[in-house]
Protein backbone atom coordinates (compact mmCIF):
# COMPACT_ATOMS: atom_id res chain seq x y z
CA UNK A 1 -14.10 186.27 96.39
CA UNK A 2 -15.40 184.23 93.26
CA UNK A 3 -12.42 184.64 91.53
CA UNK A 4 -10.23 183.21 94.45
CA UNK A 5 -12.62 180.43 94.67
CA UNK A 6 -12.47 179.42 91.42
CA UNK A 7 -8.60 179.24 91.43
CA UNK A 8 -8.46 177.87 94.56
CA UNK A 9 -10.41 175.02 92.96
CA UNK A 10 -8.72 174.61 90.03
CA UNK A 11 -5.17 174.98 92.14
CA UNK A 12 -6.42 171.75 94.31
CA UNK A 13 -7.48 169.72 90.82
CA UNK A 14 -4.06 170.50 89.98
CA UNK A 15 -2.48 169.64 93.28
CA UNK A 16 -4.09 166.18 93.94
CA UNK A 17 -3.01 164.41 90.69
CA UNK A 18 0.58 165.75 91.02
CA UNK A 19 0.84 164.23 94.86
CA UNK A 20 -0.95 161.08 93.26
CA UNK A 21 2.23 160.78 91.14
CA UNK A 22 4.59 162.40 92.93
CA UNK A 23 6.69 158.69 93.14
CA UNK A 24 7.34 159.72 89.58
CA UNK A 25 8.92 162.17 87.75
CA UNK A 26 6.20 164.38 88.28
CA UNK A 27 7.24 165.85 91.50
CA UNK A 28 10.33 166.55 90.66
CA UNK A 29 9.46 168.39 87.43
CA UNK A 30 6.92 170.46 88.95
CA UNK A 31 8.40 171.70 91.73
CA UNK A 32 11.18 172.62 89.19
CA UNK A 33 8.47 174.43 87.21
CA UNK A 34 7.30 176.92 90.50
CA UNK A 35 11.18 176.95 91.50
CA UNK A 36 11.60 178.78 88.00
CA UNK A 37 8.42 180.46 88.57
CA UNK A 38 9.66 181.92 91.88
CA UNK A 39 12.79 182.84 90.15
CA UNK A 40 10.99 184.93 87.62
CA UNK A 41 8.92 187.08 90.39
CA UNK A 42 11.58 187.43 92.90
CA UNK A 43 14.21 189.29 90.24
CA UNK A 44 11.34 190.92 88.83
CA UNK A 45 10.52 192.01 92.38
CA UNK A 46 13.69 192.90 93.24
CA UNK A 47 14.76 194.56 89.53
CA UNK A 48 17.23 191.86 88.67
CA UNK A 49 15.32 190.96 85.78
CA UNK A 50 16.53 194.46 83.84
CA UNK A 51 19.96 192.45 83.68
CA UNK A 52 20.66 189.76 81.68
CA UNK A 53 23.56 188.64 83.82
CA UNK A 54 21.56 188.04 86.88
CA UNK A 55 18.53 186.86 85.15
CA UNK A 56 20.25 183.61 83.05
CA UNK A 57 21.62 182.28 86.31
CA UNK A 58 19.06 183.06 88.32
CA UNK A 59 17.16 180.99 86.35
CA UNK A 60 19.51 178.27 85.77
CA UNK A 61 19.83 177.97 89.66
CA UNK A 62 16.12 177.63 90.02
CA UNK A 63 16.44 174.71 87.55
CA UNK A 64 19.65 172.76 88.66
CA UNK A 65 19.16 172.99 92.32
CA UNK A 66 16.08 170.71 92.50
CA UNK A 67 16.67 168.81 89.80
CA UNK A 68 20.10 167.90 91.48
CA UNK A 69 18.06 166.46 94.69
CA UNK A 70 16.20 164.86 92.35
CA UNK A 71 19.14 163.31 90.63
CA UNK A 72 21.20 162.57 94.27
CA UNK A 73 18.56 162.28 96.47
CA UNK A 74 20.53 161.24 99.44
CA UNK A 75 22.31 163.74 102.02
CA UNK A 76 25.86 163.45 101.22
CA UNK A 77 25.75 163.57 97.26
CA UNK A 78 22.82 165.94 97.59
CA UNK A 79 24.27 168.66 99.76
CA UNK A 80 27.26 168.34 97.71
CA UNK A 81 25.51 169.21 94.20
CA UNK A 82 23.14 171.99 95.96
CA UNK A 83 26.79 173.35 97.30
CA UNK A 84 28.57 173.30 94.17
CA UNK A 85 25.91 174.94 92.20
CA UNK A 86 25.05 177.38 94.71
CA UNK A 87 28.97 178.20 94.85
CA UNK A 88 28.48 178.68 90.71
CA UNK A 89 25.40 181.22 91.17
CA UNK A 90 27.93 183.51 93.70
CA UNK A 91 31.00 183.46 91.81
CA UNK A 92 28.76 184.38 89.02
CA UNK A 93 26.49 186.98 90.80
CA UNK A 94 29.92 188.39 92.25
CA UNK A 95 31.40 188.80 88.46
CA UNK A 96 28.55 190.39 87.06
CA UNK A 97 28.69 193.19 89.95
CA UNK A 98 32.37 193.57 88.84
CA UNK A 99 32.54 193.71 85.53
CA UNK A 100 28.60 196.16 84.87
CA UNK A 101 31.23 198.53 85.68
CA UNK A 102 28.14 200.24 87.75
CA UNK A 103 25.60 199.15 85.69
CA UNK A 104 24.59 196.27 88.32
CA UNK A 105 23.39 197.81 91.84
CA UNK A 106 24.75 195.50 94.86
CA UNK A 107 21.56 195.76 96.41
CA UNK A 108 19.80 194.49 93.32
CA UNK A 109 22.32 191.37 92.78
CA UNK A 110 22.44 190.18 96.50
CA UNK A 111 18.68 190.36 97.60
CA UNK A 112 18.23 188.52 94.03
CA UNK A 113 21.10 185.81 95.32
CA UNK A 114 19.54 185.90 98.46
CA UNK A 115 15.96 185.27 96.92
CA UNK A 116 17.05 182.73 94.08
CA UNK A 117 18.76 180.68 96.94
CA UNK A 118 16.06 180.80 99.46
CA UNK A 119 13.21 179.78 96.88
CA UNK A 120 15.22 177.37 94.71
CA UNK A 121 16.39 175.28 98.26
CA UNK A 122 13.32 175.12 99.70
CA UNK A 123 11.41 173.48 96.51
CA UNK A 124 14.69 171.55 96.71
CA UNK A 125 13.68 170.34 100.24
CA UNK A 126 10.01 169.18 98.90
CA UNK A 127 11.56 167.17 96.45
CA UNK A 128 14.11 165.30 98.45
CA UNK A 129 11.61 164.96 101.29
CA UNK A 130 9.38 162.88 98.84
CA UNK A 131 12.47 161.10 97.41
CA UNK A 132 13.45 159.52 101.02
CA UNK A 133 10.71 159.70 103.74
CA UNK A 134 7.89 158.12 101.68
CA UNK A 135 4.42 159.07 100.54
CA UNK A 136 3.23 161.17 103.63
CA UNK A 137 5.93 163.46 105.39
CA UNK A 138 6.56 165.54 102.44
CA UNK A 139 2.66 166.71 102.59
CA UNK A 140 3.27 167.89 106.19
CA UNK A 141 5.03 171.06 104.27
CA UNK A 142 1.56 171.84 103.00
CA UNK A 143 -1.08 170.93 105.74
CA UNK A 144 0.89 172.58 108.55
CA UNK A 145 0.77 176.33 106.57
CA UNK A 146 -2.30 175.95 104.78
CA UNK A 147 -4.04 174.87 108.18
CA UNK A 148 -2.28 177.65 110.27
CA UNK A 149 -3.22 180.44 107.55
CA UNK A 150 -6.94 179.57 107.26
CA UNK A 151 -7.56 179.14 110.97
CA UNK A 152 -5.89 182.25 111.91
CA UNK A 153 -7.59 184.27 109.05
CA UNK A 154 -10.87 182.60 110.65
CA UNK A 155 -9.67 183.28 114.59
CA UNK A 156 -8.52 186.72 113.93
CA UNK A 157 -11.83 187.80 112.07
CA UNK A 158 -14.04 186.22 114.96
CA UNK A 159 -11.93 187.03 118.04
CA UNK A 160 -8.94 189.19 117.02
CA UNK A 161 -8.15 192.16 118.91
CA UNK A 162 -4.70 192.69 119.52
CA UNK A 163 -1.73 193.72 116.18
CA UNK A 164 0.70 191.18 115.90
CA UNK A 165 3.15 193.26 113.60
CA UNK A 166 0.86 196.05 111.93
CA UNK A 167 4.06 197.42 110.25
CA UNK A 168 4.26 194.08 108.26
CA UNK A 169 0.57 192.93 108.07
CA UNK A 170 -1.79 195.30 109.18
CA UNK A 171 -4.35 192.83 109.54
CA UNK A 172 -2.98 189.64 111.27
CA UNK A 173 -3.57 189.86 114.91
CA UNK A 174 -1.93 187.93 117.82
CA UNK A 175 -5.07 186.23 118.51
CA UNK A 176 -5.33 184.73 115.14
CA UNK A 177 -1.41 183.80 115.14
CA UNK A 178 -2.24 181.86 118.01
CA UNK A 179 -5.55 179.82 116.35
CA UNK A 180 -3.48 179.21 113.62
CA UNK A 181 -0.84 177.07 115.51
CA UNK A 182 -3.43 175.49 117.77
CA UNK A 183 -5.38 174.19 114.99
CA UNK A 184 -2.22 173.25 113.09
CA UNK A 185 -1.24 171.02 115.84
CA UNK A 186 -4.61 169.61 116.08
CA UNK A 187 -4.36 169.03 112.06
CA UNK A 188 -0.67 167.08 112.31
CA UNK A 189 -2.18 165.05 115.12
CA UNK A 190 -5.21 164.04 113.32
CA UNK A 191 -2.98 163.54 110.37
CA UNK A 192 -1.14 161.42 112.43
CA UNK A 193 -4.16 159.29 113.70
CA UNK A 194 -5.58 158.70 109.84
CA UNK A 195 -2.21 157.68 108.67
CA UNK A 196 -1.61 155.52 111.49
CA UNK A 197 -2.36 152.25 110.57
CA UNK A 198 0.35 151.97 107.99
CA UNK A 199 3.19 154.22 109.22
CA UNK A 200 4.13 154.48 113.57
CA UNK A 201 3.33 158.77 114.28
CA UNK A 202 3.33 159.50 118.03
CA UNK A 203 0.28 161.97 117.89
CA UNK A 204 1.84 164.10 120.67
CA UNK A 205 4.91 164.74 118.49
CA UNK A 206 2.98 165.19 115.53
CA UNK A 207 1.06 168.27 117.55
CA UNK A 208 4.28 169.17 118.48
CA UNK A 209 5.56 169.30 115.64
CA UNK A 210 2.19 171.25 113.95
CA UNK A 211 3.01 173.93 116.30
CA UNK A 212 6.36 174.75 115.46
CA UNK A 213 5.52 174.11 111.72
CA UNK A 214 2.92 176.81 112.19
CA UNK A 215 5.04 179.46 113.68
CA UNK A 216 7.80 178.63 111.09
CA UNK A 217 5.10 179.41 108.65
CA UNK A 218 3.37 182.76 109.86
CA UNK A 219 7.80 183.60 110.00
CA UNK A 220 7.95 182.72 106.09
CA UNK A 221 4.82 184.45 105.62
CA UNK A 222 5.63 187.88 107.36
CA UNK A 223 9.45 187.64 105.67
CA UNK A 224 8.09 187.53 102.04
CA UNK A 225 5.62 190.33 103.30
CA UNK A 226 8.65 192.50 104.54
CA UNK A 227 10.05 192.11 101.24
CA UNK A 228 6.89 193.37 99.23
CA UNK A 229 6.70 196.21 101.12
CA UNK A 230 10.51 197.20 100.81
CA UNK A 231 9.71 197.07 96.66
CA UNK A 232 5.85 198.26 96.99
CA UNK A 233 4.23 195.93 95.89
CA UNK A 234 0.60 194.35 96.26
CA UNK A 235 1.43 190.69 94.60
CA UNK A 236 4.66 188.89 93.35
CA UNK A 237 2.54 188.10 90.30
CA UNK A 238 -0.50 187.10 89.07
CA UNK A 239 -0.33 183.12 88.31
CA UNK A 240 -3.05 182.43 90.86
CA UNK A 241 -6.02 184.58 90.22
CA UNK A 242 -7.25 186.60 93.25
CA UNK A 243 -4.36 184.79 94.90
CA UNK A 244 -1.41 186.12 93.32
CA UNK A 245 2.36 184.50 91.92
CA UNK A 246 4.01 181.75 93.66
CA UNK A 247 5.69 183.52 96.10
CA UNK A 248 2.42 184.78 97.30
CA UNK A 249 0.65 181.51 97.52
CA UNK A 250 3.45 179.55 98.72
CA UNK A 251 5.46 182.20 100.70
CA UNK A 252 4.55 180.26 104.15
CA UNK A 253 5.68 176.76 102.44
CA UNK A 254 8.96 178.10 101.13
CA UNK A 255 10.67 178.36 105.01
CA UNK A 256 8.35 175.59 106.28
CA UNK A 257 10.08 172.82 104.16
CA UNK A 258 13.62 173.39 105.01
CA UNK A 259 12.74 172.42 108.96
CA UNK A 260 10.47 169.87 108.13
CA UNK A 261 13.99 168.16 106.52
CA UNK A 262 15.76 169.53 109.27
CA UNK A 263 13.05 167.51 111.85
CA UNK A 264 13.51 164.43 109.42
CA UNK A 265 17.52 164.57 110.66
CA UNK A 266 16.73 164.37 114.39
CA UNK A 267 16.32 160.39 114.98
CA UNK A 268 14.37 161.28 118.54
CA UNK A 269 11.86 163.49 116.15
CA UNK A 270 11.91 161.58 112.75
CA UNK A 271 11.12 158.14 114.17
CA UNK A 272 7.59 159.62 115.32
CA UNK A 273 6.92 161.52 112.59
CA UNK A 274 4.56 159.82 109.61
């Protein structure tokens, strides 16, 4: 417990200086940096890292996709970089299966295409969502899983009774699934309300919106679980002390940001969000 409180404190020292920056290169960069990060533990997860030929563009997809947001942050030019590059990474993926002569398992080269693409879009998503909705949406992607995993760790311990998916989690109950989203909502809303005076946030549709942030979230959260125990393992790595890799600490955020953008391109939902 010391140990996770320790790097849970230096994690947040970290955290605030890049968001006080993050209208600078900053973002950008280090979002890039855990993108790569997350590329290194999901091939080494998923034993694409024995093979050159997936690790190299593995890694160069984890670098090019956000940086390409970064570069064309707005939605035509920016879908059409993430497309082309994530078009390179297949054709590439699909020519190192064919010519490893059976060196290359398919299993091993799509779940690391399927991981590569999943982790490298959604840091993707954080960076354009800082690029075009201003200073406070992006953090939304944050408060909404980070809220919804503490409160239903804290729900479940007092007043959990009932499995939610024991083959998955053994420990997170349905009870605690539920306190997680309530008090999400409750944490967009009040979000909401602070931010209020300089940006127009319905609080209903902020609490609306906390709720289906915090089911997205326990989703991401379970999916990365699946995945651990399909490879057996305990961590994706061991970046955050006590915590684990990226994947582990941000495994909730990763499917989280993707609908936050997706909420930011529904004018009835966007024009009430902060």
């Amino acid at each position: 417990m010391l140990k996770r409180t320790i790097t849970a404190i230096v994690a947040i020292a970290v955290f605030i200086p890049v968001c006080w920056f993050s209208d600078t290169f900053v973002w950008p960069v280090a979002m890039t940096i855990l993108s790569v990060v997350a590329a290194w533990e999901m091939t080494k997860c998923v034993g694409a890292s024995k093979h050159i030929a997936l690790l190299i563009p593995a890694f160069l997809t984890a670098i090019f996709v956000p940086c390409t947001v970064w570069r064309f942050p707005f939605p035509h030019n920016m879908w059409e970089g993430v497309f082309a590059v994530d078009a390179a990474y297949l054709l590439w993926t699909f020519t190192a299966d064919v010519f490893s002569r059976g060196k290359i398992d398919y299993e091993v080269s799509a779940a690391s295409f399927m991981g590569i693409f999943y982790t490298s879009f959604a840091f993707a998503c954080l960076v354009w969502l800082r690029a075009t909705t201003g200073p406070y949406r992006y953090l939304l992607v944050f408060i909404g899983p980070w809220v919804s995993d503490t409160f239903a760790y804290l729900t479940g311990r007092a007043i959990g009774r009932h499995k939610l998916i024991p083959e998955v989690s053994p420990k997170k109950t349905v009870e605690g699934a539920v306190g997680g989203v309530i008090f999400a909502a409750l944490a967009f809303a009040l979000y909401g309300w602070i931010v209020k005076r300089t940006v127009s946030a319905d609080l209903l549709v902020m609490a609306l919106a906390g709720a289906v942030v915090a089911v997205v979230s326990q989703i991401g959260d379970l999916a990365m679980s699946v995945i651990k125990r399909r490879y057996g393992i305990k961590d994706y790595g061991n970046l955050f002390p006590g915590h684990g890799g990226v994947l582990d600490r941000f495994d909730s955020v990763l499917l989280t940001a993707p609908v936050v953008v997706m909420l930011s391109q529904i004018p009835a939902v966007s024009a009430y969000l902060v």
